[in-house]
N, C-alpha and C. Protein backbone atom coordinates (compact mmCIF):
# COMPACT_ATOMS: atom_id res chain seq x y z
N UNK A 1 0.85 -1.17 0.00
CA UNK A 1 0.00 0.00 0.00
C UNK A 1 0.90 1.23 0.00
N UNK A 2 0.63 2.24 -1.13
CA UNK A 2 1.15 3.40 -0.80
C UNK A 2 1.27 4.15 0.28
N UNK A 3 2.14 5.00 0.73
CA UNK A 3 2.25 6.10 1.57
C UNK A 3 1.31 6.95 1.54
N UNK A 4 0.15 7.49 0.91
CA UNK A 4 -0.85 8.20 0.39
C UNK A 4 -1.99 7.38 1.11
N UNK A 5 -2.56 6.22 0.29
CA UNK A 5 -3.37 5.35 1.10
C UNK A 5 -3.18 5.21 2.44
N UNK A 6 -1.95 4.37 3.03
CA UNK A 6 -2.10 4.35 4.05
C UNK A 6 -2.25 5.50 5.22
N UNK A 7 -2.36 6.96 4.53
CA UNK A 7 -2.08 7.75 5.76
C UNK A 7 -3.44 7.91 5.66
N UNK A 8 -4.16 8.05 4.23
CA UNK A 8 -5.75 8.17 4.00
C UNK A 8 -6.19 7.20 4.98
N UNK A 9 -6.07 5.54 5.33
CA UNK A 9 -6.78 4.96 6.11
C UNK A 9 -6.14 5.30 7.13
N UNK A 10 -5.02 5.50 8.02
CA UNK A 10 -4.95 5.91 8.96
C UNK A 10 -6.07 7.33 9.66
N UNK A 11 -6.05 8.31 8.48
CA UNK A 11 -7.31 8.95 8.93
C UNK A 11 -8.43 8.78 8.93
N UNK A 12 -8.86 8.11 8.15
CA UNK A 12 -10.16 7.41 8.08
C UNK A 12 -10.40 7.04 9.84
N UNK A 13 -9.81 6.03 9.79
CA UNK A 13 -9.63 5.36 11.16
C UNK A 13 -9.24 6.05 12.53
N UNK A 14 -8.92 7.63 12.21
CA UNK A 14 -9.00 8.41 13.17
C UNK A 14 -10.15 8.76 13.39
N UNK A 15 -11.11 9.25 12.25
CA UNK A 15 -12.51 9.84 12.59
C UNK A 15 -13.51 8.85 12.60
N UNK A 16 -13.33 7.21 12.43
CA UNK A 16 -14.32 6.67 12.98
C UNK A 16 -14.11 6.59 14.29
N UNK A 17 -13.09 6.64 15.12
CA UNK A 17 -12.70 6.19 16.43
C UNK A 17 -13.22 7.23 17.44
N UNK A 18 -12.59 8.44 16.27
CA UNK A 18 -13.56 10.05 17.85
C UNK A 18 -15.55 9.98 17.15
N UNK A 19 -15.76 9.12 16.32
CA UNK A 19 -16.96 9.24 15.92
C UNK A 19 -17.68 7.96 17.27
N UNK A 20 -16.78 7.02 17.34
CA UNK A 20 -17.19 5.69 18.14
C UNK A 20 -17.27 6.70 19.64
N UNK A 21 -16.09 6.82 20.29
CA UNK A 21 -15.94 7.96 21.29
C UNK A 21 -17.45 8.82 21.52
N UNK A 22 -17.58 9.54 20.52
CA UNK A 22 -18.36 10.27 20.74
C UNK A 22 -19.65 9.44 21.14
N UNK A 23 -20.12 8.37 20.59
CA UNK A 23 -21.51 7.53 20.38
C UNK A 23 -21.20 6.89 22.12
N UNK A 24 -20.34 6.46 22.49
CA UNK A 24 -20.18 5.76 23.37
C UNK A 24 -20.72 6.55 24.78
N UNK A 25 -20.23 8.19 24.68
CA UNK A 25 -20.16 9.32 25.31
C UNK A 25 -21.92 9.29 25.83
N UNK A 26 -22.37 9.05 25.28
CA UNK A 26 -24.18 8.95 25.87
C UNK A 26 -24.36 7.86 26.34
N UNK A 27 -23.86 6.74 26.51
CA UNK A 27 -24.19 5.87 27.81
C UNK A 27 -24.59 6.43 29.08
N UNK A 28 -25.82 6.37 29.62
CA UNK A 28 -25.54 7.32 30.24
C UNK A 28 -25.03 7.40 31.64
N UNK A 29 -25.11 7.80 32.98
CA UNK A 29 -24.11 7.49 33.78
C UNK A 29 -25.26 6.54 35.19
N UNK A 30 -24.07 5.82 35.52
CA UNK A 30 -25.02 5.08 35.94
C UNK A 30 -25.11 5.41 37.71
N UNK A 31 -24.39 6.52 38.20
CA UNK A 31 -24.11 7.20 39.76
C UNK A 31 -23.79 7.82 39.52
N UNK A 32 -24.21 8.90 40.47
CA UNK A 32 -24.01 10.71 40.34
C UNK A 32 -22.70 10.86 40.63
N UNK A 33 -22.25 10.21 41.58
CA UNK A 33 -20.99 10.88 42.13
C UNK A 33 -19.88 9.68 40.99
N UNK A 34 -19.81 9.48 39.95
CA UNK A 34 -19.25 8.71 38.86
C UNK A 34 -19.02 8.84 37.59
N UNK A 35 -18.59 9.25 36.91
CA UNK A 35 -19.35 9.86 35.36
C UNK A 35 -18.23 8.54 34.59
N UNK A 36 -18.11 7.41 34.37
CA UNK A 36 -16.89 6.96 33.52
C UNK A 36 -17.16 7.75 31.70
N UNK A 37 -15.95 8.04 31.24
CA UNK A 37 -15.80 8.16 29.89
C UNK A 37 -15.57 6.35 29.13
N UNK A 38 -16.78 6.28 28.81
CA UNK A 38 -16.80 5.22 27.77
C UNK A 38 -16.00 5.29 26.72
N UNK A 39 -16.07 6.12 25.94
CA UNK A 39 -15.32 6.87 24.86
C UNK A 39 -13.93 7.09 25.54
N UNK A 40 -13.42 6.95 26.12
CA UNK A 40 -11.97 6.32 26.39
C UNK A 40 -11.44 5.35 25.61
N UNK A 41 -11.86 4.65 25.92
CA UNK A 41 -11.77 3.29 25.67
C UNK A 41 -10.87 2.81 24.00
N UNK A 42 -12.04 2.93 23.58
CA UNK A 42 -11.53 2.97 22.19
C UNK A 42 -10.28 4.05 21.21
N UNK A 43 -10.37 5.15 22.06
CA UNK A 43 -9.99 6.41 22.25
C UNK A 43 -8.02 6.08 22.23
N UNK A 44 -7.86 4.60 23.47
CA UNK A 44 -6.65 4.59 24.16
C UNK A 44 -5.97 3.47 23.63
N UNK A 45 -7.00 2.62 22.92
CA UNK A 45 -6.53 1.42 22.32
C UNK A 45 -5.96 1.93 21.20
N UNK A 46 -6.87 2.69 20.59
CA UNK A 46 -6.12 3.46 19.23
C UNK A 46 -4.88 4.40 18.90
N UNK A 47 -4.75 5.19 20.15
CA UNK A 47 -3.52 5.70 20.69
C UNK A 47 -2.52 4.70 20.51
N UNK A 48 -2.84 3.50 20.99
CA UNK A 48 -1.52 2.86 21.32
C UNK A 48 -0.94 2.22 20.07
N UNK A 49 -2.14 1.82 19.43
CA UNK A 49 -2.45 0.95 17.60
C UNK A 49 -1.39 2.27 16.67
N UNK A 50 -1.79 3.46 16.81
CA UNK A 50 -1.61 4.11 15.82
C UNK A 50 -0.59 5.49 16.37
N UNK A 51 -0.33 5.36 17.44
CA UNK A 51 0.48 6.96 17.87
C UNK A 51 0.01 7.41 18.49
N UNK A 52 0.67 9.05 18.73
CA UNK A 52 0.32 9.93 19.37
C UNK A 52 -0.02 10.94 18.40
N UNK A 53 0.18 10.65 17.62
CA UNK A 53 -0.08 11.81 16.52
C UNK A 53 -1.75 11.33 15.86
N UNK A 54 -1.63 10.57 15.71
CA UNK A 54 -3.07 9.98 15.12
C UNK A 54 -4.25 10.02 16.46
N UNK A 55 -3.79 9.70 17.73
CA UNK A 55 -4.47 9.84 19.13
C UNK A 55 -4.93 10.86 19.62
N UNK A 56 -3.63 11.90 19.43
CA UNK A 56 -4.44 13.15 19.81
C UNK A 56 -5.03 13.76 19.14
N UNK A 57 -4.91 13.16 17.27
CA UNK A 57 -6.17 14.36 16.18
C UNK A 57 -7.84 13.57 16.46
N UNK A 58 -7.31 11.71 17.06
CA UNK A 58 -8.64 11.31 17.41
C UNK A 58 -9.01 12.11 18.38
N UNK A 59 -8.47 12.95 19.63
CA UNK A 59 -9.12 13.11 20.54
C UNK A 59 -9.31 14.18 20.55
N UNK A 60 -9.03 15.25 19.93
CA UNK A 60 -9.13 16.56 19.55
C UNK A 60 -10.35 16.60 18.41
N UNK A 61 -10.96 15.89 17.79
CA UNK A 61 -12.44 15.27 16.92
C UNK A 61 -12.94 15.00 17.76
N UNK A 62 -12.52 14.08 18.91
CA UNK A 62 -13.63 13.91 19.96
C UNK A 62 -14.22 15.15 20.40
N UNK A 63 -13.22 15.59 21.03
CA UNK A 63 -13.55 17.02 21.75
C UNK A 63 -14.62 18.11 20.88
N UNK A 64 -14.24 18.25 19.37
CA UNK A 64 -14.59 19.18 18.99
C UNK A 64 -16.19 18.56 18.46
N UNK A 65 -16.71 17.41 18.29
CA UNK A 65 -17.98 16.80 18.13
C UNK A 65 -18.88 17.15 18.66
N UNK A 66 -18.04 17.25 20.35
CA UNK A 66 -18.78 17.59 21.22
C UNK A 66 -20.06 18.69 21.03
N UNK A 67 -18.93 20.16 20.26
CA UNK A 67 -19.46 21.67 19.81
C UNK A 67 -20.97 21.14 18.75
N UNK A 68 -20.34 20.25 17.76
CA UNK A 68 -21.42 20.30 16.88
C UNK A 68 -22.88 19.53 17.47
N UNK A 69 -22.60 19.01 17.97
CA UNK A 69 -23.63 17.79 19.09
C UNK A 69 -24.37 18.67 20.07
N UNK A 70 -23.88 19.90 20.35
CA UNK A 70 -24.48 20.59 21.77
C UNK A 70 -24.26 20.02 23.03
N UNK A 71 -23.04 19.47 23.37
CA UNK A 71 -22.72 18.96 24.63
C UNK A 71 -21.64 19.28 25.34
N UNK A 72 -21.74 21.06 24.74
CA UNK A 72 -20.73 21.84 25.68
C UNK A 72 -21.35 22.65 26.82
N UNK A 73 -20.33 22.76 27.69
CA UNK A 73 -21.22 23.24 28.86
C UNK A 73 -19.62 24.74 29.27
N UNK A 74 -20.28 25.51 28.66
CA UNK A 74 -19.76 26.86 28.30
C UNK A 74 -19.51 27.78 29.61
N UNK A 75 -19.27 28.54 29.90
CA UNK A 75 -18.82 29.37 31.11
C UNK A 75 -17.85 31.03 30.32
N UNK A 76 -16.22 30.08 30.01
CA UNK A 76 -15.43 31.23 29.22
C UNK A 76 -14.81 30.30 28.40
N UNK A 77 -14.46 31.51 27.33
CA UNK A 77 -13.68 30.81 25.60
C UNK A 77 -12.57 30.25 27.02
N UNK A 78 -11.81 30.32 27.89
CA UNK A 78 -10.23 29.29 28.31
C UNK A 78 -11.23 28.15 29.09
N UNK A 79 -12.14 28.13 29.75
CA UNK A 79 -12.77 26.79 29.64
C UNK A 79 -13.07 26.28 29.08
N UNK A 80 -13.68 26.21 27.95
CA UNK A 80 -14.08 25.61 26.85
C UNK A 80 -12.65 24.86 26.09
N UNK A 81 -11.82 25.81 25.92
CA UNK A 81 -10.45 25.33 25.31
C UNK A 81 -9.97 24.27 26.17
N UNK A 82 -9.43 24.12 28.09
CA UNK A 82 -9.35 23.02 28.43
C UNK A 82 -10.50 22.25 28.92
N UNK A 83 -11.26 22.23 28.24
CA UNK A 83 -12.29 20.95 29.02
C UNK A 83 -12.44 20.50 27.82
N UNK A 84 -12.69 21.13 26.92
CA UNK A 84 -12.98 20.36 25.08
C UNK A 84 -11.69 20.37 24.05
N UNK A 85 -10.75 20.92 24.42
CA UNK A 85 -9.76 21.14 23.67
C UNK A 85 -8.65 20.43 24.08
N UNK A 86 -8.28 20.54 25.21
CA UNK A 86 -6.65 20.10 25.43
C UNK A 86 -7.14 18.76 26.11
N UNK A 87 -8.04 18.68 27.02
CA UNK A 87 -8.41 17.59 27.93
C UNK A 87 -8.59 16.42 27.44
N UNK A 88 -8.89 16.40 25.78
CA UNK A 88 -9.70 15.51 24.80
C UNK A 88 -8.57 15.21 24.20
N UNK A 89 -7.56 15.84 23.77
CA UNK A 89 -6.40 15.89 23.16
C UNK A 89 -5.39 15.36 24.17
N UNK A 90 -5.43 15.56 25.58
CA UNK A 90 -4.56 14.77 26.42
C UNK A 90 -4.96 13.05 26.09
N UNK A 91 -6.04 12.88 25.51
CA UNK A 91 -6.37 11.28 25.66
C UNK A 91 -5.80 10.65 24.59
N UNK A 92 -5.01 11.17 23.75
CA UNK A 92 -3.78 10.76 22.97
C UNK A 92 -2.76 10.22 23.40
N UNK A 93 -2.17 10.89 24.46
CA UNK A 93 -1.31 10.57 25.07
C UNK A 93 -0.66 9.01 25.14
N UNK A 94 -1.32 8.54 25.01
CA UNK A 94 -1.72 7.01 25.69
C UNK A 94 -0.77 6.34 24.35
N UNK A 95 -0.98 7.31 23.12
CA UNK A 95 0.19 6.86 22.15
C UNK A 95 1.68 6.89 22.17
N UNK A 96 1.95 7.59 23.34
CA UNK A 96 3.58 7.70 23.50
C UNK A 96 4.07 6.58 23.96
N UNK A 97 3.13 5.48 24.48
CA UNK A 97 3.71 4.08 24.53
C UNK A 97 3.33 3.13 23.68
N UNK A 98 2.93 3.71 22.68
CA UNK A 98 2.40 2.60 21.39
C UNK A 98 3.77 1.83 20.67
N UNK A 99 5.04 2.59 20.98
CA UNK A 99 6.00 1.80 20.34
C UNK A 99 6.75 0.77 21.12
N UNK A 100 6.73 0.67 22.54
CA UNK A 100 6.88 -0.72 23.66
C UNK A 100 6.19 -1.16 24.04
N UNK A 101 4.60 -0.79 23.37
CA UNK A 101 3.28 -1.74 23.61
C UNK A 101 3.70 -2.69 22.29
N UNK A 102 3.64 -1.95 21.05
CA UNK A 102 3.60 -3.17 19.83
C UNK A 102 5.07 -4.11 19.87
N UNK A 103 5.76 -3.27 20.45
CA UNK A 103 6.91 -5.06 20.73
C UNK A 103 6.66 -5.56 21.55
N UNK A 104 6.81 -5.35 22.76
CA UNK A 104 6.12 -6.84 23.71
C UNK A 104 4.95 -7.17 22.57
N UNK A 105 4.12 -6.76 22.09
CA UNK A 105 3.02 -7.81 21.48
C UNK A 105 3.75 -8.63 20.36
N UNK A 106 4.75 -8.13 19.55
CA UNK A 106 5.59 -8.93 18.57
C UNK A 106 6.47 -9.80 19.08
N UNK A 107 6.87 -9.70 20.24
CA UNK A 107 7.69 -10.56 21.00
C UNK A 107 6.43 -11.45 21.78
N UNK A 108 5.32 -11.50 21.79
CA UNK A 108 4.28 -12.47 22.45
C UNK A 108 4.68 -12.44 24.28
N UNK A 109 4.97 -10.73 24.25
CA UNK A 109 5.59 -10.75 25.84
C UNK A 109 3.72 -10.40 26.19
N UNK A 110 3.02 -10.86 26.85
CA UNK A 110 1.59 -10.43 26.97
C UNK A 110 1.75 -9.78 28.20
N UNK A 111 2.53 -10.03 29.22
CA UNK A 111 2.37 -9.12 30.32
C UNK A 111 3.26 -7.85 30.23
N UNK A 112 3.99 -7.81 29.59
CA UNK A 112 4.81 -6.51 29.24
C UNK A 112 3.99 -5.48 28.53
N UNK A 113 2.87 -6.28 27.54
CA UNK A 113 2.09 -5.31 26.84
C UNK A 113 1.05 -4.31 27.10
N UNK A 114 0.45 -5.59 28.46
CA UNK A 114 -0.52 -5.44 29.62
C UNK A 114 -0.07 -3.85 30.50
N UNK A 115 1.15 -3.84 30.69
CA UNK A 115 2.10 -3.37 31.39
C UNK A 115 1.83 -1.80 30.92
N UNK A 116 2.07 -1.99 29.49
CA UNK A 116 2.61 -0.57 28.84
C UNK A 116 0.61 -0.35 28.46
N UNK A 117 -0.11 -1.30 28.02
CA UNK A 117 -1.23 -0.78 27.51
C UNK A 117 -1.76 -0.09 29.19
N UNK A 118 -1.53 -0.72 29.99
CA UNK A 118 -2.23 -0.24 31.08
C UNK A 118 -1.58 1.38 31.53
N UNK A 119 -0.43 1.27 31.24
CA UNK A 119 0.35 3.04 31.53
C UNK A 119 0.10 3.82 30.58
N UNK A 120 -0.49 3.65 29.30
CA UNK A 120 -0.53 4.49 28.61
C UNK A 120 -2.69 4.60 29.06
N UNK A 121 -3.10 3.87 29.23
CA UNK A 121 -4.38 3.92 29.84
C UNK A 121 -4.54 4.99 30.87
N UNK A 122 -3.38 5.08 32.01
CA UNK A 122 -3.87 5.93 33.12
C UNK A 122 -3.03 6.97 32.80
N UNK A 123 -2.26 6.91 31.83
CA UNK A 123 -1.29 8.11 31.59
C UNK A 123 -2.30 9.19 31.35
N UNK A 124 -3.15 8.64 30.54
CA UNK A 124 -4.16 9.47 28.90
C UNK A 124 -5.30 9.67 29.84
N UNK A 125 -6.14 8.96 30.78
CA UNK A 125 -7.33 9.20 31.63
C UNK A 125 -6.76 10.30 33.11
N UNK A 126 -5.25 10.11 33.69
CA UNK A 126 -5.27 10.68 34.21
C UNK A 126 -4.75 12.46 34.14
N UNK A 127 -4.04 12.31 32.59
CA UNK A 127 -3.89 13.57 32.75
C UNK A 127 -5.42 14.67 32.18
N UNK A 128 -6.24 13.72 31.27
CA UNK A 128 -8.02 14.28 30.83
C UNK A 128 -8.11 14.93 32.07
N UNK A 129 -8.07 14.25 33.59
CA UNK A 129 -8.92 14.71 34.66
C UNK A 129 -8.10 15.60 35.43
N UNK A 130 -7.04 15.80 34.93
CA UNK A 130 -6.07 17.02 35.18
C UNK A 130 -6.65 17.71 35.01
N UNK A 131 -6.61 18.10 33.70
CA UNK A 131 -7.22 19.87 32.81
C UNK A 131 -8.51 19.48 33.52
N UNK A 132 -9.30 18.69 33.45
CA UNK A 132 -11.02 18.65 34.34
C UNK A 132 -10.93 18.95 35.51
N UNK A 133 -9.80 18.95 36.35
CA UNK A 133 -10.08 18.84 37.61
C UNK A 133 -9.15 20.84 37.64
N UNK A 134 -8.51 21.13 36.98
CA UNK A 134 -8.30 22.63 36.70
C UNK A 134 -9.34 23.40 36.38
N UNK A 135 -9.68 23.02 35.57
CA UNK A 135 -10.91 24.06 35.20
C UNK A 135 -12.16 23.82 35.96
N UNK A 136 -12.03 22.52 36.86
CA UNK A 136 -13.59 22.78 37.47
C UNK A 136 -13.10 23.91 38.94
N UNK A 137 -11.61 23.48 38.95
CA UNK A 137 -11.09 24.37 40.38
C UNK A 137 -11.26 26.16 40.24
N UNK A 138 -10.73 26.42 38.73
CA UNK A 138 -10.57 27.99 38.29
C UNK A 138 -12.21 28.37 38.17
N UNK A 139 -13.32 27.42 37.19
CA UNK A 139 -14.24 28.15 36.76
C UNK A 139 -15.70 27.63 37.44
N UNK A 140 -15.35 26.13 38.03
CA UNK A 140 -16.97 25.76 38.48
C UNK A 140 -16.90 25.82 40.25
N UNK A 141 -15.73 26.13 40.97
CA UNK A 141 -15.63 25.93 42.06
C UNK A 141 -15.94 27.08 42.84
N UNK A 142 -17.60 27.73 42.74
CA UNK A 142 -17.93 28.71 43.19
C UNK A 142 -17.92 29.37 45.39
């Protein structure tokens, strides 16, 4: 496959993934004091499948879906930027270990992979609830 194609399906496969993300995102929550991001999920596997570069344009589509969907919850343009912008785009992250996740999996090391899929999992969820947990401190913490 060309270099052309493949970056075409690589994007392809970026915007079904913040499209999956997004669909997943209305599950709805099942305890108040709980909200899980479903849309993680798929979000972090793909990070790891495809980069950080391909992870964070998935999660930066996530984020920005949000706008067209009506499921922003507005205050000021710098909240909006980290709660839909960078926070969504931190869930990329999870691709900076996509290149010692796919060798342990080529080497059939399964707990090494476990290892790295799981750090790039809380890497990418915990820094989301960073910028969330900033901006709820600066703008919702009346």
């Amino acid at each position: 496959m060309s270099s052309k194609n493949s970056q075409l399906s690589a994007l392809i496969e970026t915007a079904l993934v913040a499209a999956l993300a997004m669909a997943l995102s209305y599950i709805p929550d099942f305890a108040s004091w709980f909200t899980p991001s479903f849309g993680a999920i798929p979000l972090v596997l793909f990070a790891l499948r495809r980069g950080p570069k391909y992870g964070t344009l998935a999660g930066l589509i996530w984020g920005l879906l949000h706008f067209i969907l009506g499921k922003v919850w507005y205050l000021a343009l710098s909240q909006v930027i980290i709660e839909y912008i960078i926070a969504f785009v931190s869930m990329g992250l999870a691709g900076f270990l996509s290149v010692p996740f796919q060798n342990a999996l080529s080497k059939d090391n399964k707990g090494r992979a476990l290892f790295y899929a799981t750090g790039g999992a809380l890497l990418a969820v915990f820094v989301r609830y960073f910028w969330h947990f900033v901006a709820g401190f600066i703008f919702w913490g009346s």
